[in-house]
Protein backbone atom coordinates (compact mmCIF):
# COMPACT_ATOMS: atom_id res chain seq x y z
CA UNK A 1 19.56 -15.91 14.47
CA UNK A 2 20.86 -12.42 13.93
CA UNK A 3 24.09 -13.28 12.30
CA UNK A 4 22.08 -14.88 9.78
CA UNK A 5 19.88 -11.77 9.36
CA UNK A 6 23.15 -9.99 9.18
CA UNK A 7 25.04 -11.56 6.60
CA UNK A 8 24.88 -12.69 3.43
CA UNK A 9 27.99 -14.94 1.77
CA UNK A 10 30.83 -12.46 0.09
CA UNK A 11 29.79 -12.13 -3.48
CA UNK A 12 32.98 -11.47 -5.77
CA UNK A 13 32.77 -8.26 -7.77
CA UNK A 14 35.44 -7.12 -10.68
CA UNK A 15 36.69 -3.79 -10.36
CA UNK A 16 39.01 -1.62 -11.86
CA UNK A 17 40.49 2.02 -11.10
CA UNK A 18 38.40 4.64 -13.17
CA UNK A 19 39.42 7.01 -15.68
CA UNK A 20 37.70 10.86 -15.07
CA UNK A 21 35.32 10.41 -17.39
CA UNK A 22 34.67 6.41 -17.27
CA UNK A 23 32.05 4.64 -15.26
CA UNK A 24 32.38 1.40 -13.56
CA UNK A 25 29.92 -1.05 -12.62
CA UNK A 26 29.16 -4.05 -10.65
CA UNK A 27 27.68 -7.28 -12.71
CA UNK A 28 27.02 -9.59 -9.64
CA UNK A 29 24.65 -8.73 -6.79
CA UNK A 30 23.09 -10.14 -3.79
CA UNK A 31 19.44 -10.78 -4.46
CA UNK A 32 15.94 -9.22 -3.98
CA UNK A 33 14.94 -12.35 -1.86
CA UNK A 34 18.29 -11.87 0.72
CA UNK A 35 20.90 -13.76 -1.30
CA UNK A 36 22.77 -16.61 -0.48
CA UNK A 37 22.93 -16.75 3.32
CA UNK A 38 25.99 -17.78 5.70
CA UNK A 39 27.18 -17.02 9.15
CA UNK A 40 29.31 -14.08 9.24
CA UNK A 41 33.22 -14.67 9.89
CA UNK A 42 34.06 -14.39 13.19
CA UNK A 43 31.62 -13.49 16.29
CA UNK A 44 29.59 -10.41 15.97
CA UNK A 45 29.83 -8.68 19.91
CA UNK A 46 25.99 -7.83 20.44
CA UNK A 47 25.07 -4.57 21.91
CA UNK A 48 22.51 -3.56 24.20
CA UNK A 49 20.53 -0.59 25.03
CA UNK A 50 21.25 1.11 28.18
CA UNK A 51 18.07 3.28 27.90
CA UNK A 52 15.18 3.36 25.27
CA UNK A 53 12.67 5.79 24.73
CA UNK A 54 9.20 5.60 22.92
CA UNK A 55 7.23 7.44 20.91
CA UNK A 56 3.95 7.40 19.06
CA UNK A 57 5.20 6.94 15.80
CA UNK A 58 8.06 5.70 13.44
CA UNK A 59 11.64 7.29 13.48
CA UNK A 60 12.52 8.14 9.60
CA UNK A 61 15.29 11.24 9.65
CA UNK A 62 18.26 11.47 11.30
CA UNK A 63 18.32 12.85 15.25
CA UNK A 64 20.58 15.85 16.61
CA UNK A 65 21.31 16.91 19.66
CA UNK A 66 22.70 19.87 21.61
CA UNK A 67 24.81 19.67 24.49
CA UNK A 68 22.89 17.20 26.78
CA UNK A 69 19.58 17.07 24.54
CA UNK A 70 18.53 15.15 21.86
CA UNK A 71 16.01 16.02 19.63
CA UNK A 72 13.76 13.70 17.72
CA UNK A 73 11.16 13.81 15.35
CA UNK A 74 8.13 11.21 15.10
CA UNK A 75 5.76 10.61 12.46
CA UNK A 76 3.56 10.91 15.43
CA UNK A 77 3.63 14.73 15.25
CA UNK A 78 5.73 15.14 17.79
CA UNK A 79 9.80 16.42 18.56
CA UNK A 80 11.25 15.28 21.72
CA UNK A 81 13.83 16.56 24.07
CA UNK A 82 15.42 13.75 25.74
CA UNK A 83 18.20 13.53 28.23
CA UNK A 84 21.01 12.04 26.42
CA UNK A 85 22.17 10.27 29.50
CA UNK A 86 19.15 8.84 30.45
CA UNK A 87 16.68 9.20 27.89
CA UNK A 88 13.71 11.31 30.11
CA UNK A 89 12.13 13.17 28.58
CA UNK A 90 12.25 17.25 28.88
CA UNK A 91 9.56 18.26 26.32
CA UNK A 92 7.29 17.39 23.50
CA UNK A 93 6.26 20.09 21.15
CA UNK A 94 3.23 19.34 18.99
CA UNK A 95 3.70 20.15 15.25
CA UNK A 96 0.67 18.68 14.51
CA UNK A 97 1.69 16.26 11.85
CA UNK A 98 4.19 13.80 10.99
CA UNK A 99 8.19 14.78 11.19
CA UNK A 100 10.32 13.23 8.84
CA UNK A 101 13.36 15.77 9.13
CA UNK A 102 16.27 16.32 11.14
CA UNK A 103 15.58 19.14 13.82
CA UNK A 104 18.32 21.91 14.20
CA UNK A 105 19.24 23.74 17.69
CA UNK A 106 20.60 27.02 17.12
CA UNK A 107 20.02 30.68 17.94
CA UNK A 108 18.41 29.45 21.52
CA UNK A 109 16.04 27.68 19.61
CA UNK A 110 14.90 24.79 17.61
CA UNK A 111 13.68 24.52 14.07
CA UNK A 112 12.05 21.13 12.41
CA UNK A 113 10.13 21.08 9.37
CA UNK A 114 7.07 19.31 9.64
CA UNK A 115 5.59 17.35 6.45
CA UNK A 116 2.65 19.53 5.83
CA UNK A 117 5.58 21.99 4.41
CA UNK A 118 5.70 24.24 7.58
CA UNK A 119 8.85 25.20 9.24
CA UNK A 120 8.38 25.62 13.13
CA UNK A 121 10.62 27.23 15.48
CA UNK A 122 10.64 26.64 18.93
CA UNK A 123 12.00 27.89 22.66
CA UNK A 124 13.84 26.24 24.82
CA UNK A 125 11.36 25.41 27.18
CA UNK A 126 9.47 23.29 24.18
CA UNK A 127 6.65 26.06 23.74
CA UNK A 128 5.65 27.20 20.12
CA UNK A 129 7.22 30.52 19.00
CA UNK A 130 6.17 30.56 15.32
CA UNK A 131 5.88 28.75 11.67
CA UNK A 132 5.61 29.43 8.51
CA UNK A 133 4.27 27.58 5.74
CA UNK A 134 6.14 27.09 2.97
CA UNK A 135 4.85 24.83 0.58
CA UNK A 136 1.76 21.88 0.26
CA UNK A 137 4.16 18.78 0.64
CA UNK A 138 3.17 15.85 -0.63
CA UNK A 139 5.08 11.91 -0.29
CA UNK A 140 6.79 11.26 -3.76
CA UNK A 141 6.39 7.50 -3.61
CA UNK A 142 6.33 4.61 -1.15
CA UNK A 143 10.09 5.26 -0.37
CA UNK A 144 10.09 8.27 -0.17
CA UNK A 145 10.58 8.63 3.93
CA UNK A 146 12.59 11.80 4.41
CA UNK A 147 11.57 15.49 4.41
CA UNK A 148 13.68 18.66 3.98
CA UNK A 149 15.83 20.08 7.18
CA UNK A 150 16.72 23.56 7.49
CA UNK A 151 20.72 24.62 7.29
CA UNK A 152 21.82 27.77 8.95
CA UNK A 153 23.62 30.67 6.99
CA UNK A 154 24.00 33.63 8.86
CA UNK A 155 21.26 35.06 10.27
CA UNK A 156 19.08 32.38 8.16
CA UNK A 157 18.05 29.29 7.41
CA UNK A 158 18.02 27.58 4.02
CA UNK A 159 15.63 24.86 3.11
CA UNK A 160 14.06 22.71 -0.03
CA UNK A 161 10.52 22.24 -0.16
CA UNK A 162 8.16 19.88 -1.88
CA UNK A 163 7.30 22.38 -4.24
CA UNK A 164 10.87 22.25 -5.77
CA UNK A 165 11.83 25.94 -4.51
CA UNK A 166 14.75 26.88 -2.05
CA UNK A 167 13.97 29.24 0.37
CA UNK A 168 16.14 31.55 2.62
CA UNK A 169 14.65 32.97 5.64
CA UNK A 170 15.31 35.08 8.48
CA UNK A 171 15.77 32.74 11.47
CA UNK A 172 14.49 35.25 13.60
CA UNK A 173 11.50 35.85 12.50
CA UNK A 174 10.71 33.62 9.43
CA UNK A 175 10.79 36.40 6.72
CA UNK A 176 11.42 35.13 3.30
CA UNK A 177 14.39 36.52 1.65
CA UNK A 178 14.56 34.89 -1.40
CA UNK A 179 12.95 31.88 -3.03
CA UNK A 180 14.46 30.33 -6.14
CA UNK A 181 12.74 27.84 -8.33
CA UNK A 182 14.50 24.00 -9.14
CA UNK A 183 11.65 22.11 -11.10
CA UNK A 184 11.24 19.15 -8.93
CA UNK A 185 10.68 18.27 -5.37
CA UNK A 186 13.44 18.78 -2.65
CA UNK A 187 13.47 16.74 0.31
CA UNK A 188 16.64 16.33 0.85
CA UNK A 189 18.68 18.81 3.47
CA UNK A 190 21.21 20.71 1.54
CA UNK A 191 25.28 21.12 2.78
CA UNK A 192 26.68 24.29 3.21
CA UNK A 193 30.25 24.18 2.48
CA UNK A 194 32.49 27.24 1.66
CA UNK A 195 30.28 30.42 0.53
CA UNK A 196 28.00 27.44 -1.71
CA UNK A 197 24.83 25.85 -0.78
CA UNK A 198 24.36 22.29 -2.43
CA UNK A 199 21.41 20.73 -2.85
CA UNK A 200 19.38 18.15 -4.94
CA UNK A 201 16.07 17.42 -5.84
CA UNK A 202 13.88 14.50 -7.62
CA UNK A 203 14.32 15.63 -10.54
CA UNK A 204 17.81 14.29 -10.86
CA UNK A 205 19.85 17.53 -10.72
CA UNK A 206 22.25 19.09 -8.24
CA UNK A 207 22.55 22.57 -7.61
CA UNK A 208 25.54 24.80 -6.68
CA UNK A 209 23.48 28.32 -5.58
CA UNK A 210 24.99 30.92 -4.11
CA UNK A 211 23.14 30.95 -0.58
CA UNK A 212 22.90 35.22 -0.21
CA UNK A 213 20.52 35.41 -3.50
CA UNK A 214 19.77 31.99 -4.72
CA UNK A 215 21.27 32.33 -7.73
CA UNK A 216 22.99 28.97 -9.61
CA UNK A 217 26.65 28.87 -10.16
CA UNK A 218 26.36 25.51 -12.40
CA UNK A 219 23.65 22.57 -11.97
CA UNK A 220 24.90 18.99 -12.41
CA UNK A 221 22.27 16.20 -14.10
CA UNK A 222 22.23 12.93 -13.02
CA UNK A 223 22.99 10.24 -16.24
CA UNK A 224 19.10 8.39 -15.71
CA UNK A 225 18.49 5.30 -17.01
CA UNK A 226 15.50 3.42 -18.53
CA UNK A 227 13.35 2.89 -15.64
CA UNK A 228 14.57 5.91 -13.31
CA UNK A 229 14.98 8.77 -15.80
CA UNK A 230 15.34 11.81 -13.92
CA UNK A 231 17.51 10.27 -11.43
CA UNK A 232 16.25 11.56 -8.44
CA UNK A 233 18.85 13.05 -5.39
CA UNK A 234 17.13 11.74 -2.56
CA UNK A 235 19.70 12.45 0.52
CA UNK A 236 22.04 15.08 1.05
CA UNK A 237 25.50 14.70 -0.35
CA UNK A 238 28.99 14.65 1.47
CA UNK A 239 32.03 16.80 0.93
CA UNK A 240 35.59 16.54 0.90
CA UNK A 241 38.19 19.29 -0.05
CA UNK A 242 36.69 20.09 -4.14
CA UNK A 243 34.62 16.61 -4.41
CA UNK A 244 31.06 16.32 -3.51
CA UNK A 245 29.86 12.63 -2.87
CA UNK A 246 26.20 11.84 -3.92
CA UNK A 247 23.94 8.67 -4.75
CA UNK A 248 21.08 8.95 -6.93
CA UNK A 249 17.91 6.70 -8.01
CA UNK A 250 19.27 5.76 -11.73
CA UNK A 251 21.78 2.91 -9.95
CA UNK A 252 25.02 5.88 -10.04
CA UNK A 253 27.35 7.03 -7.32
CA UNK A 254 28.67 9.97 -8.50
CA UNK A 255 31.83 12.32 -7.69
CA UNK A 256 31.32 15.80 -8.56
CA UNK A 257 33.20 18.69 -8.85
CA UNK A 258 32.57 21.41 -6.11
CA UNK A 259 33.66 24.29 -7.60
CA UNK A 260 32.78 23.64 -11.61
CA UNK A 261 29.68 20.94 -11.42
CA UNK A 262 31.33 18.11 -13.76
CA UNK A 263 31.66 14.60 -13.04
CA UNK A 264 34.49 13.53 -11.58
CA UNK A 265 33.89 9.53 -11.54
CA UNK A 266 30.80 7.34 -11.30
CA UNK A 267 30.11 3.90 -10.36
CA UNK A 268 27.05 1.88 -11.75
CA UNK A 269 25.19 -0.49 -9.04
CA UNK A 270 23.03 -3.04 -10.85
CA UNK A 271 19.25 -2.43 -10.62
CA UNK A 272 19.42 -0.69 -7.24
CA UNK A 273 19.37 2.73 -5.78
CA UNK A 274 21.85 4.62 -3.82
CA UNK A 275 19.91 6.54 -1.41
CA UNK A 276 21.94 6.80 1.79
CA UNK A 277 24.12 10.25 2.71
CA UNK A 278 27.70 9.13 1.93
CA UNK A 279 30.38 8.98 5.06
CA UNK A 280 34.25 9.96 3.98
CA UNK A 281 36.19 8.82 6.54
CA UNK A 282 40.16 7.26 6.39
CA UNK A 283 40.08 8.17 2.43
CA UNK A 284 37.05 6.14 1.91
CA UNK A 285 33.11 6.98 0.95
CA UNK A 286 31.07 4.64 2.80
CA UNK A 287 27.39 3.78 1.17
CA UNK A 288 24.63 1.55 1.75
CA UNK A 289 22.06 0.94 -1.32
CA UNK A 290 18.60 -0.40 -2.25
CA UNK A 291 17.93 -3.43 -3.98
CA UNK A 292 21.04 -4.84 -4.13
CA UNK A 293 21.40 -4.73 0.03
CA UNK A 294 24.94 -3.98 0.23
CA UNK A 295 27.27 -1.74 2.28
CA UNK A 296 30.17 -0.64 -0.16
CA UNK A 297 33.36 0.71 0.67
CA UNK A 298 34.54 3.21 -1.96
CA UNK A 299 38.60 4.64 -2.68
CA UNK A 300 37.33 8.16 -2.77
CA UNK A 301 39.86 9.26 -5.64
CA UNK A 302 38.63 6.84 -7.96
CA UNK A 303 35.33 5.42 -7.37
CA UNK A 304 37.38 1.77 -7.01
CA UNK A 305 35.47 -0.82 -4.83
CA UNK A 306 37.71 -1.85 -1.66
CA UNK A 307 35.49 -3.96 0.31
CA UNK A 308 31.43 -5.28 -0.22
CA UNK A 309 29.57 -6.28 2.68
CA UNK A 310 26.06 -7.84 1.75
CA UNK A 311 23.02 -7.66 4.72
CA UNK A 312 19.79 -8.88 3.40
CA UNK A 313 17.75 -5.22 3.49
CA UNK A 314 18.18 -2.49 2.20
CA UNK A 315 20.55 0.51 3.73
CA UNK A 316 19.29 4.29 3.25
CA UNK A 317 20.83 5.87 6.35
CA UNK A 318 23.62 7.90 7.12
CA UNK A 319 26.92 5.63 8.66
CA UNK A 320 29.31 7.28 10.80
CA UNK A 321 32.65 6.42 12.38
CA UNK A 322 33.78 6.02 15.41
CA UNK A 323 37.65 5.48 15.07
CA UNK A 324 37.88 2.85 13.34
CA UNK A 325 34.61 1.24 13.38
CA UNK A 326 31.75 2.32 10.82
CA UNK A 327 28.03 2.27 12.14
CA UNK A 328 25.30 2.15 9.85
CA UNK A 329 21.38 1.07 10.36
CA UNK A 330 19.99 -1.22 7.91
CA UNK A 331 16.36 -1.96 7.19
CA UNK A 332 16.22 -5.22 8.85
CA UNK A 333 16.48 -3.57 12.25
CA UNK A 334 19.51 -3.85 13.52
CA UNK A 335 22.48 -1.62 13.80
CA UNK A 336 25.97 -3.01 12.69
CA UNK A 337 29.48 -1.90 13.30
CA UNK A 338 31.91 -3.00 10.51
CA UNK A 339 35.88 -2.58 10.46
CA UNK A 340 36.37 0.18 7.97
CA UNK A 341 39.44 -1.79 6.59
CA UNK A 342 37.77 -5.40 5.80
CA UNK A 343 34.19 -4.73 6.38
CA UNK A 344 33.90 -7.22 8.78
CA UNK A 345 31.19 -7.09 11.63
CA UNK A 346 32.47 -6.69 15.17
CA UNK A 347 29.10 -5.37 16.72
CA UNK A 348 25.45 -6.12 16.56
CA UNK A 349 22.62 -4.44 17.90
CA UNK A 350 18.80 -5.25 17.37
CA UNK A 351 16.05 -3.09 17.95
CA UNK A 352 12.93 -4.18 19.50
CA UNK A 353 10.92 -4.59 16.35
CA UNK A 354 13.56 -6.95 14.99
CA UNK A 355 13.28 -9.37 17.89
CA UNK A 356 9.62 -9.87 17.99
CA UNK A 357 8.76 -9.22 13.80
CA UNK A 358 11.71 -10.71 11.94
CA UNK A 359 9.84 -14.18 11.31
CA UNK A 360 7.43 -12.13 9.67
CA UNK A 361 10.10 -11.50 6.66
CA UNK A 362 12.59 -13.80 7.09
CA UNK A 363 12.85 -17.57 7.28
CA UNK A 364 15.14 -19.52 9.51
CA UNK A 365 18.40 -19.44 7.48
CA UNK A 366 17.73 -15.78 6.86
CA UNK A 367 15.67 -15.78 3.89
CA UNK A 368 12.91 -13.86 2.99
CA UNK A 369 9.97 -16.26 3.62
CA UNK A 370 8.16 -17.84 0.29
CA UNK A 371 5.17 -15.90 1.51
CA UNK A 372 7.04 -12.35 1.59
CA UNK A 373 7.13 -10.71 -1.58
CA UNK A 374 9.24 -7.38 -1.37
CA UNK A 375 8.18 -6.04 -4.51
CA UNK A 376 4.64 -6.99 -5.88
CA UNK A 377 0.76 -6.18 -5.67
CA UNK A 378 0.80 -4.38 -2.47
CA UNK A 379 3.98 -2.38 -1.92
CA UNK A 380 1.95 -1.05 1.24
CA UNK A 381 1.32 -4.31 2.97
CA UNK A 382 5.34 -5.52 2.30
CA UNK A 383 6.46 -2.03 3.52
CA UNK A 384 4.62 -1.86 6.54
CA UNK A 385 5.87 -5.69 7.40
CA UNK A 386 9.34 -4.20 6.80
CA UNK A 387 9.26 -1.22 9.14
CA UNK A 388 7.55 -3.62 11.73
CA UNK A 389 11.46 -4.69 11.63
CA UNK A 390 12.52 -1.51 13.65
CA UNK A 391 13.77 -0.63 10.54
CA UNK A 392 16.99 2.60 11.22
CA UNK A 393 16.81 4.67 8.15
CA UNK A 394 18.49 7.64 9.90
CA UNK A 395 22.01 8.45 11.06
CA UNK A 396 23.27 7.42 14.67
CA UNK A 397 24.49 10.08 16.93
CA UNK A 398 27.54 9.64 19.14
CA UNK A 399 26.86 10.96 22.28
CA UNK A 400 29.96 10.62 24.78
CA UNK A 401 30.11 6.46 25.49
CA UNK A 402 27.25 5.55 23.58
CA UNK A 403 25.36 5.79 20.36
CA UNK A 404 21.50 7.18 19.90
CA UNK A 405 19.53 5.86 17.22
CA UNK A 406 15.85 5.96 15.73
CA UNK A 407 14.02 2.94 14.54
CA UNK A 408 10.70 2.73 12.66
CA UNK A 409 9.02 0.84 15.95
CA UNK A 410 8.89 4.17 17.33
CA UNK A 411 11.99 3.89 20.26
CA UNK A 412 15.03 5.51 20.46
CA UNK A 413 17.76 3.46 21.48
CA UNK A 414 20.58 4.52 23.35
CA UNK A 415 23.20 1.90 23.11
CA UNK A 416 26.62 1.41 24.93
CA UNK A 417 29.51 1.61 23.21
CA UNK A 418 32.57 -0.92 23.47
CA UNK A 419 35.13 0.29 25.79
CA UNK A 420 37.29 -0.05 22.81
CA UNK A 421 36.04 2.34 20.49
CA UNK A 422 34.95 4.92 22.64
CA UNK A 423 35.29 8.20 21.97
């Protein structure tokens, strides 16, 4: 059943090379209730997991890792330390409430922001050395499943908060050094790139701040539309020589302009988000989105559509390459490698949740069931069915021969790679 869960049939889009200042758009999507189903072409190779690892809770931002560790964060309260070879476990450190963040190793430590706003570091041996609490964080909305991540500068760390400030502070010790207002919650992790720290917030707009005092060197404002005003920059964007890469809640993609904050292109998705952290790779932005449950290949000079490759959930995470094989999660629960040329799916890998909870969604041919309503009177009750899935809404981490991923049914999943795409 999983190439069915996979794939939806090739819907034919229009598109046409964009002008600076012009905006494209797609007219014909793959439905809210999974779209016209098909097998996929050729024979998806499935994967398997060589080791898994459980926690508590659900797996919602990305994993990192240094040297043989990998660090994750559970909405259990917990970060892990996990062999990336075999998945044992080293230590747990207790933040006391739920992670939603990437952790970051550096300076002989680790740092994760926990979703009560405080930002934790800790020793190598797992033991608490101190926190500070930044802000009163709060969830913006039912989709709302990330939380800032700290980003070294220096001899500091810079970070968003729920209260819509950016803070920089002394790694060492936690001192603030400067705090510098935005308007609107941040829970996004910003990118560091060049002397600039980028980083958006829910209120639609993108800063450019200058990351020794905070101040702005331009702010960029998403377009909005009539249901999703502000626009809101949920996930961090992507950067490549003086063109930052970002997807926003008012249906636009957007290029931007690194070093002057104007739009370089946009495309327009119909009636769906783009949520996901873009991946440039082979002169290409790769993208998952919302509603429209699609994983898009973009030309990255122009915004023009190259390939479209329907699933039938949505896709918020992070993809990455490996040659020439893109990897991205999707909220169904499985974990797909696609040819970066044609889109096509070579590999398949389902999570745990997937295999025993998919019937609970999805019908026989792939379907959602005429029971399952996505979008109705209880948001809660279809979003809980939906991370029953195993649902990978972070970013997979190569690790030698194999990838590491999260999932929402609380394992992490370390899964062999193909001889023929190792790295």
């Amino acid at each position: 059943m999983f190439a069915l869960l996979l794939c939806a049939c090739l819907t034919a889009v229009s598109t046409a090379t964009i002008p600076r200042t012009a905006t494209a758009s797609l007219d014909k999507i793959v439905s809210r209730d999974g779209g016209s189903v098909a097998n996929c072409p050729g024979d998806p190779r499935p994967l398997t997991a060589i080791w898994t690892f459980s926690t508590g809770g659900k797996i919602l931002g990305n994993i990192s890792s240094t040297g043989d560790t990998v660090l994750v964060g559970s909405t259990d309260g917990y970060l892990y330390a996990l062999s990336a070879a075999s998945g044992s476990l080293f230590w747990k450190y207790n933040a006391g409430t739920s992670i939603q963040s990437e952790p970051l190793a550096t300076d002989n430590a680790f740092f994760v922001y926990s979703s009560d706003g405080v930002l934790h570091r800790i020793r190598t041996d797992g033991s608490g050395e101190w926190k500070v609490s930044l802000c009163n964080e709060k969830e913006i909305d039912t989709w709302d499943y990330y939380r800032s991540s700290p980003v070294v500068w220096g001899n500091n760390l810079l970070i968003g908060c729920g209260n819509g400030k950016v803070y920089a502070l002394n790694k060492r010790n936690g001192q603030q050094r400067w705090a510098m207002p935005t308007g609107a919650p941040i829970h996004m992790k910003g990118l560091l790139k060049g002397g600039t720290f980028y980083v958006g917030n829910f209120g639609g707009r993108l800063f450019a701040m200058d990351p020794a005092t905070g101040k702005t060197k331009w702010t960029f404002k998403a377009i909005g539309n009539q249901y999703f005003k502000e626009g809101a920059f949920q996930q961090t964007p992507a950067i490549a020589g003086d063109v930052l890469y970002i997807g926003s809640r008012d249906y636009n993609f957007y290029a931007v302009d690194a070093k002057a904050g104007h739009g370089v292109w946009n495309f327009r998705e119909k009636d769906s988000w783009f949520i996901a952290t873009p991946l440039l790779h082979a002169g290409k932005v790769f993208t998952g989105t919302s509603d429209s449950h699609r994983f898009v290949a973009f030309d990255a000079a122009n915004g023009e559509v190259i390939w479209s490759r329907p699933f039938n959930m949505r896709l918020y995470g992070e993809a990455v390459a490996v040659d020439s094989t893109i990897f991205a999660g999707c909220f169904n629960g499985h974990l797909v490698g696609m040819d970066q040329r044609t889109g096509e799916i070579r590999f398949d890998f389902e999570t745990e949740g997937s295999r025993l909870n998919s019937k609970e969604v999805y019908g026989e041919d792939g379907h959602f069931r005429q029971d399952f309503q996505l979008y109705g009177p209880d948001n809660a009750a279809a979003e809980a069915k939906i991370m029953s899935l195993g649902a990978i809404t972070g970013k997979p981490l190569v690790a030698g021969s194999h990838l590491v991923t999260g999932s929402a049914d609380g394992n992490v999943y370390a899964i062999r790679l193909p001889s023929v795409i190792q790295q």
